[in-house]
PDB file of N, CA and C in Angstrom:
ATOM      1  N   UNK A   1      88.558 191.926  30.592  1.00  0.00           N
ATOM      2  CA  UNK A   1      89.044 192.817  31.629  1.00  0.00           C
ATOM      3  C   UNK A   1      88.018 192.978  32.747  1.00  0.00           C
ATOM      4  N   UNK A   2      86.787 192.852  31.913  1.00  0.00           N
ATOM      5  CA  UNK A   2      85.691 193.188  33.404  1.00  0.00           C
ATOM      6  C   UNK A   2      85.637 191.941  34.386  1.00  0.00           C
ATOM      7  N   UNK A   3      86.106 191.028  33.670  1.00  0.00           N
ATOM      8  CA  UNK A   3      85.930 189.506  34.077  1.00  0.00           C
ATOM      9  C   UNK A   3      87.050 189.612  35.604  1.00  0.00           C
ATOM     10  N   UNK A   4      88.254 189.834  35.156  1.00  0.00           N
ATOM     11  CA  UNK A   4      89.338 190.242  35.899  1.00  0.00           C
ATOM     12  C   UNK A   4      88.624 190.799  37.389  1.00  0.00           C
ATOM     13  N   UNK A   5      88.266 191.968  37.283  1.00  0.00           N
ATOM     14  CA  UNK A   5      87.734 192.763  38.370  1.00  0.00           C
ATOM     15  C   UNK A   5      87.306 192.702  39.028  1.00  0.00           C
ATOM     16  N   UNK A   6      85.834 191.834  38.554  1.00  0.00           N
ATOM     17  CA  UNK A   6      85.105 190.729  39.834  1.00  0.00           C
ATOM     18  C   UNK A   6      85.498 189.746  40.421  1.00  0.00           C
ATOM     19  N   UNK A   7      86.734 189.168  39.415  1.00  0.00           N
ATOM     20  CA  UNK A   7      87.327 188.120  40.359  1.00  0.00           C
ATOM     21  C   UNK A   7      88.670 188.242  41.335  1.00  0.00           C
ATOM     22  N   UNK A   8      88.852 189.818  41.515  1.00  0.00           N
ATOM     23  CA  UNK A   8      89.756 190.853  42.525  1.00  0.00           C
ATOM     24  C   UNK A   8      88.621 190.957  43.742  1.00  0.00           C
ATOM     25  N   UNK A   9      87.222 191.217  43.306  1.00  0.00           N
ATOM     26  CA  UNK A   9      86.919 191.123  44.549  1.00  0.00           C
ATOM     27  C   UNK A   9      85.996 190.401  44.851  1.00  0.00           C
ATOM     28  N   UNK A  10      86.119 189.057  43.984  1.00  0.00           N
ATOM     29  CA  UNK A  10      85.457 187.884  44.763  1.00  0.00           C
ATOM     30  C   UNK A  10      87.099 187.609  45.861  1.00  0.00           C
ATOM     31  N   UNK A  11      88.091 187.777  45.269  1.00  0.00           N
ATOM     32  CA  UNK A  11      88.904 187.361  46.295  1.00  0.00           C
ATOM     33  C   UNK A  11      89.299 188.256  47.596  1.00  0.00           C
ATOM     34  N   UNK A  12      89.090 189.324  47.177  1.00  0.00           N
ATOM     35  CA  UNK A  12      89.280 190.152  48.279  1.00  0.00           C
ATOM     36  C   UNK A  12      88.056 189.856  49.301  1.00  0.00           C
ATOM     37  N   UNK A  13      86.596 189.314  49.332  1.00  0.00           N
ATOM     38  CA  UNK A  13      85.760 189.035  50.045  1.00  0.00           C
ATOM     39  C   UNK A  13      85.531 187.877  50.733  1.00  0.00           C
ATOM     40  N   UNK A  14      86.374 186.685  49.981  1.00  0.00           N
ATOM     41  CA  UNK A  14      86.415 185.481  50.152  1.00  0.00           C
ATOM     42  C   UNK A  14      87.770 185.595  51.267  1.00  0.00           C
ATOM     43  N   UNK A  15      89.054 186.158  51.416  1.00  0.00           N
ATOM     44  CA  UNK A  15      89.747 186.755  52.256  1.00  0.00           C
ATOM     45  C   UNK A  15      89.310 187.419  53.210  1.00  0.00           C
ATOM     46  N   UNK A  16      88.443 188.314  53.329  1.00  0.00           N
ATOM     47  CA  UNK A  16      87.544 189.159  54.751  1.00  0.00           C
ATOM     48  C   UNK A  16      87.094 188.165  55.293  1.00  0.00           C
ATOM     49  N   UNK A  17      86.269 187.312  54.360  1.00  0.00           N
ATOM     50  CA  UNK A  17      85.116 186.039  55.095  1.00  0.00           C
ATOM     51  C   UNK A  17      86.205 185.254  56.461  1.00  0.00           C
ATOM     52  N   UNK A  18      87.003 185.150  55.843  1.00  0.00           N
ATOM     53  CA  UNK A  18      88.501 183.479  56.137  1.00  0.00           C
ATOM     54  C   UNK A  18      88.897 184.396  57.612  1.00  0.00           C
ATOM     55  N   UNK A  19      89.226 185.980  56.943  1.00  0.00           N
ATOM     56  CA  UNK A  19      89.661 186.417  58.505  1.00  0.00           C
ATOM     57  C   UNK A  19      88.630 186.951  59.482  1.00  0.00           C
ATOM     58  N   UNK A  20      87.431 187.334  59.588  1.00  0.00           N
ATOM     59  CA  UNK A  20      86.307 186.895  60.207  1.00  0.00           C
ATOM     60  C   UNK A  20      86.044 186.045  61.035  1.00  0.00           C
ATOM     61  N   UNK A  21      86.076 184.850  60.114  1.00  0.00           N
ATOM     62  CA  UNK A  21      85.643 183.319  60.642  1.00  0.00           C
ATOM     63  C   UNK A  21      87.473 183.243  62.034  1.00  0.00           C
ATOM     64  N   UNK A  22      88.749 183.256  60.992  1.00  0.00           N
ATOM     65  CA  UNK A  22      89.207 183.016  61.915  1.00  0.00           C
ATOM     66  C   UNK A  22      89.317 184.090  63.628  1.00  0.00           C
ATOM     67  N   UNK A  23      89.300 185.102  63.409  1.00  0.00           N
ATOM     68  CA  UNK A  23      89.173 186.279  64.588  1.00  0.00           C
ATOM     69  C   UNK A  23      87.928 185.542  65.084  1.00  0.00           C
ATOM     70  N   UNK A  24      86.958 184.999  64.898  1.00  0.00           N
ATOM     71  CA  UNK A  24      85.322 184.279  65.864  1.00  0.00           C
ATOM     72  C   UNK A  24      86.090 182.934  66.336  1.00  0.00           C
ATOM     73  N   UNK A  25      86.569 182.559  65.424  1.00  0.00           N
ATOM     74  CA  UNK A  25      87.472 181.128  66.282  1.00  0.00           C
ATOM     75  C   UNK A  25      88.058 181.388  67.072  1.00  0.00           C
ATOM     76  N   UNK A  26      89.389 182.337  67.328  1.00  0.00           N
ATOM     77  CA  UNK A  26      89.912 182.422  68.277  1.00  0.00           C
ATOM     78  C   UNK A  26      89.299 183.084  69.548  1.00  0.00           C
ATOM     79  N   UNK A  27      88.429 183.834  69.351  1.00  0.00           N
ATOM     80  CA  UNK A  27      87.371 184.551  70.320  1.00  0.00           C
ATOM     81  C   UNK A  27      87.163 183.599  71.243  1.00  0.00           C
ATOM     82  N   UNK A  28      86.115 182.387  70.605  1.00  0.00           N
ATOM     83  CA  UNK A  28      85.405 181.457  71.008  1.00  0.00           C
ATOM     84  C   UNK A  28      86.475 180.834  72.273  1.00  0.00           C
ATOM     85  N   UNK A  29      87.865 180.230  72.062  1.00  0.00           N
ATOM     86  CA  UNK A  29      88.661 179.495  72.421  1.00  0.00           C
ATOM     87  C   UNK A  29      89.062 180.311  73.838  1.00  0.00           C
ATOM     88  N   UNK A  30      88.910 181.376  73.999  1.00  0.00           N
ATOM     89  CA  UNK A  30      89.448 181.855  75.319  1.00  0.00           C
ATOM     90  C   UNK A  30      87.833 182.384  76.085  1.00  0.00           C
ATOM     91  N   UNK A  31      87.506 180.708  76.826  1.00  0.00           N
ATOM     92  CA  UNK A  31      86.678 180.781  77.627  1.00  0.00           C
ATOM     93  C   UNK A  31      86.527 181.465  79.245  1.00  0.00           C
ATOM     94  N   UNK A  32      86.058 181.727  80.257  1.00  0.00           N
ATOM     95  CA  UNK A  32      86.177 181.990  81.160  1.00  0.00           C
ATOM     96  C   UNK A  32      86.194 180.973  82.196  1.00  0.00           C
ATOM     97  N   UNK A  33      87.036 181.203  83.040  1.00  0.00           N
ATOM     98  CA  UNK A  33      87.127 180.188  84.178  1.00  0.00           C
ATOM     99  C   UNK A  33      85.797 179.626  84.617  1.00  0.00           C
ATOM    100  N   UNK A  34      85.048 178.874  85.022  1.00  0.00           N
ATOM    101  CA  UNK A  34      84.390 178.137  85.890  1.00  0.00           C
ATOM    102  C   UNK A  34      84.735 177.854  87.168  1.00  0.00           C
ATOM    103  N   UNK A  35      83.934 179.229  88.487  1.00  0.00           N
ATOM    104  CA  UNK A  35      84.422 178.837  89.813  1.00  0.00           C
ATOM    105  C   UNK A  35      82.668 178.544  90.213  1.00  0.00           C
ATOM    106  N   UNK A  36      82.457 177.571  90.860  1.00  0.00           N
ATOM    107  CA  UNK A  36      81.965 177.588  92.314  1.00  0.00           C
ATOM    108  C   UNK A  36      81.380 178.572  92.938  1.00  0.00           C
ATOM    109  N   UNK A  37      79.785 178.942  93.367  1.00  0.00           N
ATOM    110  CA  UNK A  37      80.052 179.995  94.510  1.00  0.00           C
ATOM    111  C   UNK A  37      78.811 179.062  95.364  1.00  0.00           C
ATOM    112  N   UNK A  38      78.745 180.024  96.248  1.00  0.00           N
ATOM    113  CA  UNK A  38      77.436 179.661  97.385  1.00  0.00           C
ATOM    114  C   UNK A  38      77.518 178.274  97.629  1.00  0.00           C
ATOM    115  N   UNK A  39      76.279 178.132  98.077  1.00  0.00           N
ATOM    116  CA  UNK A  39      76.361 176.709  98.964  1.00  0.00           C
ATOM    117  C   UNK A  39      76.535 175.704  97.952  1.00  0.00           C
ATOM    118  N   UNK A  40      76.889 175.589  96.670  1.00  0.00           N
ATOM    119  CA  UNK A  40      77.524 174.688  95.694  1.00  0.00           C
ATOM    120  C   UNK A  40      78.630 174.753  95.666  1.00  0.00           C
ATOM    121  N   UNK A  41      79.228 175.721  96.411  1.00  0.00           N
ATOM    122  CA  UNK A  41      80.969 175.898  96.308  1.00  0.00           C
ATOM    123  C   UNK A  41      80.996 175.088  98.250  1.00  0.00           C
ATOM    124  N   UNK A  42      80.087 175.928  98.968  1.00  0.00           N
ATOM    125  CA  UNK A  42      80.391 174.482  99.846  1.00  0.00           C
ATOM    126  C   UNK A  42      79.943 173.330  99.983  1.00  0.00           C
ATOM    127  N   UNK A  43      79.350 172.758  99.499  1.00  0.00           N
ATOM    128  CA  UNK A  43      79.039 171.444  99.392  1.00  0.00           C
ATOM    129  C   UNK A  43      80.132 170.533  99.043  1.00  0.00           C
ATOM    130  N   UNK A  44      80.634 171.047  97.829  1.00  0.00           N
ATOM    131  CA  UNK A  44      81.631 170.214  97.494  1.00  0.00           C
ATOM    132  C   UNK A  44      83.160 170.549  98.520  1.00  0.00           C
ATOM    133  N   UNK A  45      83.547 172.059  99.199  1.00  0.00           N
ATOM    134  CA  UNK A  45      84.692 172.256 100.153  1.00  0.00           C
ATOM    135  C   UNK A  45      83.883 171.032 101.279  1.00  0.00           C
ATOM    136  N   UNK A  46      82.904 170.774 101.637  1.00  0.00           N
ATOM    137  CA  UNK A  46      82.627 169.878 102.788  1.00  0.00           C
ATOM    138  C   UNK A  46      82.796 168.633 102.245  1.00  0.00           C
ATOM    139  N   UNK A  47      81.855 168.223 101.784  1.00  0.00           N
ATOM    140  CA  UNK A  47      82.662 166.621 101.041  1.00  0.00           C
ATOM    141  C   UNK A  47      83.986 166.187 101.080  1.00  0.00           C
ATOM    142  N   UNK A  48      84.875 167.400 100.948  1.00  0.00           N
ATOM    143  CA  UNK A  48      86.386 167.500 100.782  1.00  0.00           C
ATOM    144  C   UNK A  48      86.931 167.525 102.635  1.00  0.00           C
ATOM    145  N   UNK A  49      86.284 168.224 103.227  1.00  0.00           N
ATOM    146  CA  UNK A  49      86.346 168.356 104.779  1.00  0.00           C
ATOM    147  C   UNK A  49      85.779 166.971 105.440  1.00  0.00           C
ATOM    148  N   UNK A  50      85.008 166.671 104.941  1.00  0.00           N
ATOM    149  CA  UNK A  50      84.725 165.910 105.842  1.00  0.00           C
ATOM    150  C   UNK A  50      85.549 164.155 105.807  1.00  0.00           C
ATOM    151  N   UNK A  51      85.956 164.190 104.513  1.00  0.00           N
ATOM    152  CA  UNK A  51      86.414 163.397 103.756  1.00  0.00           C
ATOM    153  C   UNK A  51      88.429 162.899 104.772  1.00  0.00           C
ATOM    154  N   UNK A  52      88.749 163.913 105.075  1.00  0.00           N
ATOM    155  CA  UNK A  52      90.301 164.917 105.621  1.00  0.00           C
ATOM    156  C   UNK A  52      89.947 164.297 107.311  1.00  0.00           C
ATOM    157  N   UNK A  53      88.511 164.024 107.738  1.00  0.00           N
ATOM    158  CA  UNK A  53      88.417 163.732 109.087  1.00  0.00           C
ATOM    159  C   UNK A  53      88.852 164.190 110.402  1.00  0.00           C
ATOM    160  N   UNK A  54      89.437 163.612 110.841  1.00  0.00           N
ATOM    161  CA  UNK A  54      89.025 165.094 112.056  1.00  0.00           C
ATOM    162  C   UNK A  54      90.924 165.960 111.915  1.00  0.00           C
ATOM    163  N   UNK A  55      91.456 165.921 110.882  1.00  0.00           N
ATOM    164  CA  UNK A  55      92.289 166.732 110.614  1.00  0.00           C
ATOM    165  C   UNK A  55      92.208 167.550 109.874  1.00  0.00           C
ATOM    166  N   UNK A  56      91.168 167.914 109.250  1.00  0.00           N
ATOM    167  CA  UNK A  56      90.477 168.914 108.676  1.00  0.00           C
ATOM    168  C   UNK A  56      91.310 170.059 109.223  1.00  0.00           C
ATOM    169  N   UNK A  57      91.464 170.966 107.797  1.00  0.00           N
ATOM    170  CA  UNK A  57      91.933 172.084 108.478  1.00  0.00           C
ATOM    171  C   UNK A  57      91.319 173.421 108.777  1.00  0.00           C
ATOM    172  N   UNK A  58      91.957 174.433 108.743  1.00  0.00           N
ATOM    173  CA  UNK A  58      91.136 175.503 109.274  1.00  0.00           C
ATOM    174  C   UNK A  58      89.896 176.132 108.195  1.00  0.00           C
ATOM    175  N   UNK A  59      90.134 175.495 107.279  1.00  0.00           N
ATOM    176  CA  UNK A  59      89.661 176.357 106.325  1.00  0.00           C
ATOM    177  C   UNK A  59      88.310 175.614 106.074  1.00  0.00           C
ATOM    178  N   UNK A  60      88.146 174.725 106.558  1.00  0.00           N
ATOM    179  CA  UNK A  60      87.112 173.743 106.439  1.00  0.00           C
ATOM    180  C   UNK A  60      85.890 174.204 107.514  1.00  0.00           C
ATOM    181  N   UNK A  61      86.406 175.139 107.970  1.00  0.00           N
ATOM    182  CA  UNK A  61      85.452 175.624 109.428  1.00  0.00           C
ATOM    183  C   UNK A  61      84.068 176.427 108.780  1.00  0.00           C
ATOM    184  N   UNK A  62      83.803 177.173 107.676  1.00  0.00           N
ATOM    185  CA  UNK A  62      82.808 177.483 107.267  1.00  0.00           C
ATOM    186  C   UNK A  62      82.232 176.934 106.408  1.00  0.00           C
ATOM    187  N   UNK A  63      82.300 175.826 105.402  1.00  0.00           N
ATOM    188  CA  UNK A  63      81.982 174.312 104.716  1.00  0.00           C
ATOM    189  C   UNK A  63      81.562 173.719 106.180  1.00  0.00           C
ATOM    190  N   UNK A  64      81.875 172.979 107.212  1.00  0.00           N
ATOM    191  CA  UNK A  64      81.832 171.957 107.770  1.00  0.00           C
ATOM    192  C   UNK A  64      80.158 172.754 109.150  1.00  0.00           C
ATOM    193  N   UNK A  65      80.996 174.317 109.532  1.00  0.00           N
ATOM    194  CA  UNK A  65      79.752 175.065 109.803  1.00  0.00           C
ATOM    195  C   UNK A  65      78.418 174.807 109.562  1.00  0.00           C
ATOM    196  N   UNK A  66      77.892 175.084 107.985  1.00  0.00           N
ATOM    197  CA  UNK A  66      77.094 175.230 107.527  1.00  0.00           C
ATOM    198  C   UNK A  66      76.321 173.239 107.497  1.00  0.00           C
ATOM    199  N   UNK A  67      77.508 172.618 107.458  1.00  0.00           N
ATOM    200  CA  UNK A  67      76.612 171.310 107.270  1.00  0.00           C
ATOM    201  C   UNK A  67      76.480 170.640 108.599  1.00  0.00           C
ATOM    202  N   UNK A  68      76.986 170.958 109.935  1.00  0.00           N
ATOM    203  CA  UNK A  68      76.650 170.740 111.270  1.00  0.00           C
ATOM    204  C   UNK A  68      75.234 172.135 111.525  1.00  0.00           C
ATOM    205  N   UNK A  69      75.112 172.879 110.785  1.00  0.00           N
ATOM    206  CA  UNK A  69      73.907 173.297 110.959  1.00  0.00           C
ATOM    207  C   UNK A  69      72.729 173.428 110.669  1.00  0.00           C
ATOM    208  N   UNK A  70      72.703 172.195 109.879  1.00  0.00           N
ATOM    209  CA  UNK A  70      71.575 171.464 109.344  1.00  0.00           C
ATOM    210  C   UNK A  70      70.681 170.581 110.167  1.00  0.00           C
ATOM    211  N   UNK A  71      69.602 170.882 110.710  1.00  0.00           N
ATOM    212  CA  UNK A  71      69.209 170.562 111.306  1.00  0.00           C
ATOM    213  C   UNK A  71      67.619 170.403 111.280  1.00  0.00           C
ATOM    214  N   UNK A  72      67.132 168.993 111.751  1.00  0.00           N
ATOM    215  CA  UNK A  72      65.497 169.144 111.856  1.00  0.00           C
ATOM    216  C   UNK A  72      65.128 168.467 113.354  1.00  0.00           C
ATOM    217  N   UNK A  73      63.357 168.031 112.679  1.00  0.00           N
ATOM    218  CA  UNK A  73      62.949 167.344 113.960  1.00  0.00           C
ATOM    219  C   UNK A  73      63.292 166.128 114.368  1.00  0.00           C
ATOM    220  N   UNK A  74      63.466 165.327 113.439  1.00  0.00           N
ATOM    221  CA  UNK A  74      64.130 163.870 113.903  1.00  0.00           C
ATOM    222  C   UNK A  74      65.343 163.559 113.203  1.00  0.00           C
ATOM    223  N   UNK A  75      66.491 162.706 113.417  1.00  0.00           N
ATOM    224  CA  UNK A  75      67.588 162.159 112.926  1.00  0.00           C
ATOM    225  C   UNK A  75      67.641 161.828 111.759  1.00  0.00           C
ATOM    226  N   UNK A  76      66.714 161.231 111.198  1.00  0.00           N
ATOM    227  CA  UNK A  76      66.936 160.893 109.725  1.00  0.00           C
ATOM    228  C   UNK A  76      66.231 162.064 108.834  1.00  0.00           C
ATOM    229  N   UNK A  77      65.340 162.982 109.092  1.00  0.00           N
ATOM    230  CA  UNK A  77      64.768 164.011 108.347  1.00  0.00           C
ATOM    231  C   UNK A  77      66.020 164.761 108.189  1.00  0.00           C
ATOM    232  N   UNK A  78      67.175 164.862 109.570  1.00  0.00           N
ATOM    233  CA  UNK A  78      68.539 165.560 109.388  1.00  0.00           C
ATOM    234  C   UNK A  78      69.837 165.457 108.456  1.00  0.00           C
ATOM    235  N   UNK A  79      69.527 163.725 108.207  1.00  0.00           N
ATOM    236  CA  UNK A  79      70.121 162.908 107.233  1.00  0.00           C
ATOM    237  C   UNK A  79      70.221 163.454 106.056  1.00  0.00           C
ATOM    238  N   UNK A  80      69.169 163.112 105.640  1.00  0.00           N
ATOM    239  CA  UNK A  80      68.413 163.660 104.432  1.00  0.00           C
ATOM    240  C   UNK A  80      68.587 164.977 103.730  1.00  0.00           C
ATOM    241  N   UNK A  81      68.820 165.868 104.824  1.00  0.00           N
ATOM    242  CA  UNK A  81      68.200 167.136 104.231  1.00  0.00           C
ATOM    243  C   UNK A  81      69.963 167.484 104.324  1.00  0.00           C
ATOM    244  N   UNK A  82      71.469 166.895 105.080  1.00  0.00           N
ATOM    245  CA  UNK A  82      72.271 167.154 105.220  1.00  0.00           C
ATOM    246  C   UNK A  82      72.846 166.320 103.886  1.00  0.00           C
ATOM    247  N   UNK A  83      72.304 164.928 103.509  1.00  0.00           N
ATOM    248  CA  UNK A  83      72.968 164.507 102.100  1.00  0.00           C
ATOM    249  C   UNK A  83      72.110 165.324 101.186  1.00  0.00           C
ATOM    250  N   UNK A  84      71.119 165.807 101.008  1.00  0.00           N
ATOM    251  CA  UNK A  84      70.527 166.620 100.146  1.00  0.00           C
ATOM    252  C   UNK A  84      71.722 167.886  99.793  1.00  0.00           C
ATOM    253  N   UNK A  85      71.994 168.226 100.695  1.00  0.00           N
ATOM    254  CA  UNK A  85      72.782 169.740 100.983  1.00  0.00           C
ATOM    255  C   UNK A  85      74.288 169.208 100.078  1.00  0.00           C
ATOM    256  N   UNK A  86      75.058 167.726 100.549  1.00  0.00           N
ATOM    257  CA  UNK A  86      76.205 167.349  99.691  1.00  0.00           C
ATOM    258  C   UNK A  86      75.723 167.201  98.464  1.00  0.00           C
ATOM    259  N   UNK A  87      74.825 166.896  97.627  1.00  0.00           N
ATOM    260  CA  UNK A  87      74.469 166.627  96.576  1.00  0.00           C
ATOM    261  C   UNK A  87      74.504 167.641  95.485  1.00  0.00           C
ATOM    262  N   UNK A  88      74.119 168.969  96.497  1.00  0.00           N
ATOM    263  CA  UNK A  88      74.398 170.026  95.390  1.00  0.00           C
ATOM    264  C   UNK A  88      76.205 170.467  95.075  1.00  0.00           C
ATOM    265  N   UNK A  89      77.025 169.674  94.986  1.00  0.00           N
ATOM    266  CA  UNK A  89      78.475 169.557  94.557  1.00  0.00           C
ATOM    267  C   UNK A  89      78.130 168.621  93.184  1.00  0.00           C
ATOM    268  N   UNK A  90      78.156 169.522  92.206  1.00  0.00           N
ATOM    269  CA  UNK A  90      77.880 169.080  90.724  1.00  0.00           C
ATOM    270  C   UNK A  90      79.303 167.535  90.538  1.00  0.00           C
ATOM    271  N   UNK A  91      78.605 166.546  90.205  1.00  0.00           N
ATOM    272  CA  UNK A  91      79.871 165.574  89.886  1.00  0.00           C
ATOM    273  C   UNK A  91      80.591 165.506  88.902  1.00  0.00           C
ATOM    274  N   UNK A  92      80.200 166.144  87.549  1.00  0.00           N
ATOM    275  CA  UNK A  92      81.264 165.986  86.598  1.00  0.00           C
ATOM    276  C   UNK A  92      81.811 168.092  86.532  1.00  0.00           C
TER     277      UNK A  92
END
């Protein structure tokens, strides 16, 4: 009979464990969106603007802003520092 008893609540614990584990599984599974902000959110809206050419639309005006205002002392230091600026648009 005592034998019985412990094995009521080995099962009753082995049952808590199962619904535990599953309530952390489903937790896990409802991740949060992944947005974009700051100049990594425009980098990649410009890539996308600039890409659209000169029909770009309106919305492209503060993306396309920021990378016509990149600017240095010579032409290719401007290059540079303006593909530097697209680069931060993560690729995968």
């Amino acid at each position: 009979m005592n034998w019985l008893k412990r094995r009521d609540w080995i099962v009753v614990l082995v049952g808590l464990g199962l619904l535990v584990r599953v309530y952390d599984a489903s937790a896990q599974t409802a991740q949060k969106p992944y947005f974009l902000e700051g100049d990594t959110r425009l980098a990649c809206e410009c890539l996308l603007c600039l890409a659209a050419g000169p029909q770009a639309p309106k919305e492209c005006q503060a993306a396309l802003t920021k990378y016509y205002m990149i600017q240095a002392g010579s032409p290719f230091k401007t290059m540079v520092m303006r593909r530097n600026f697209l680069q931060l648009c993560p690729k995968q």
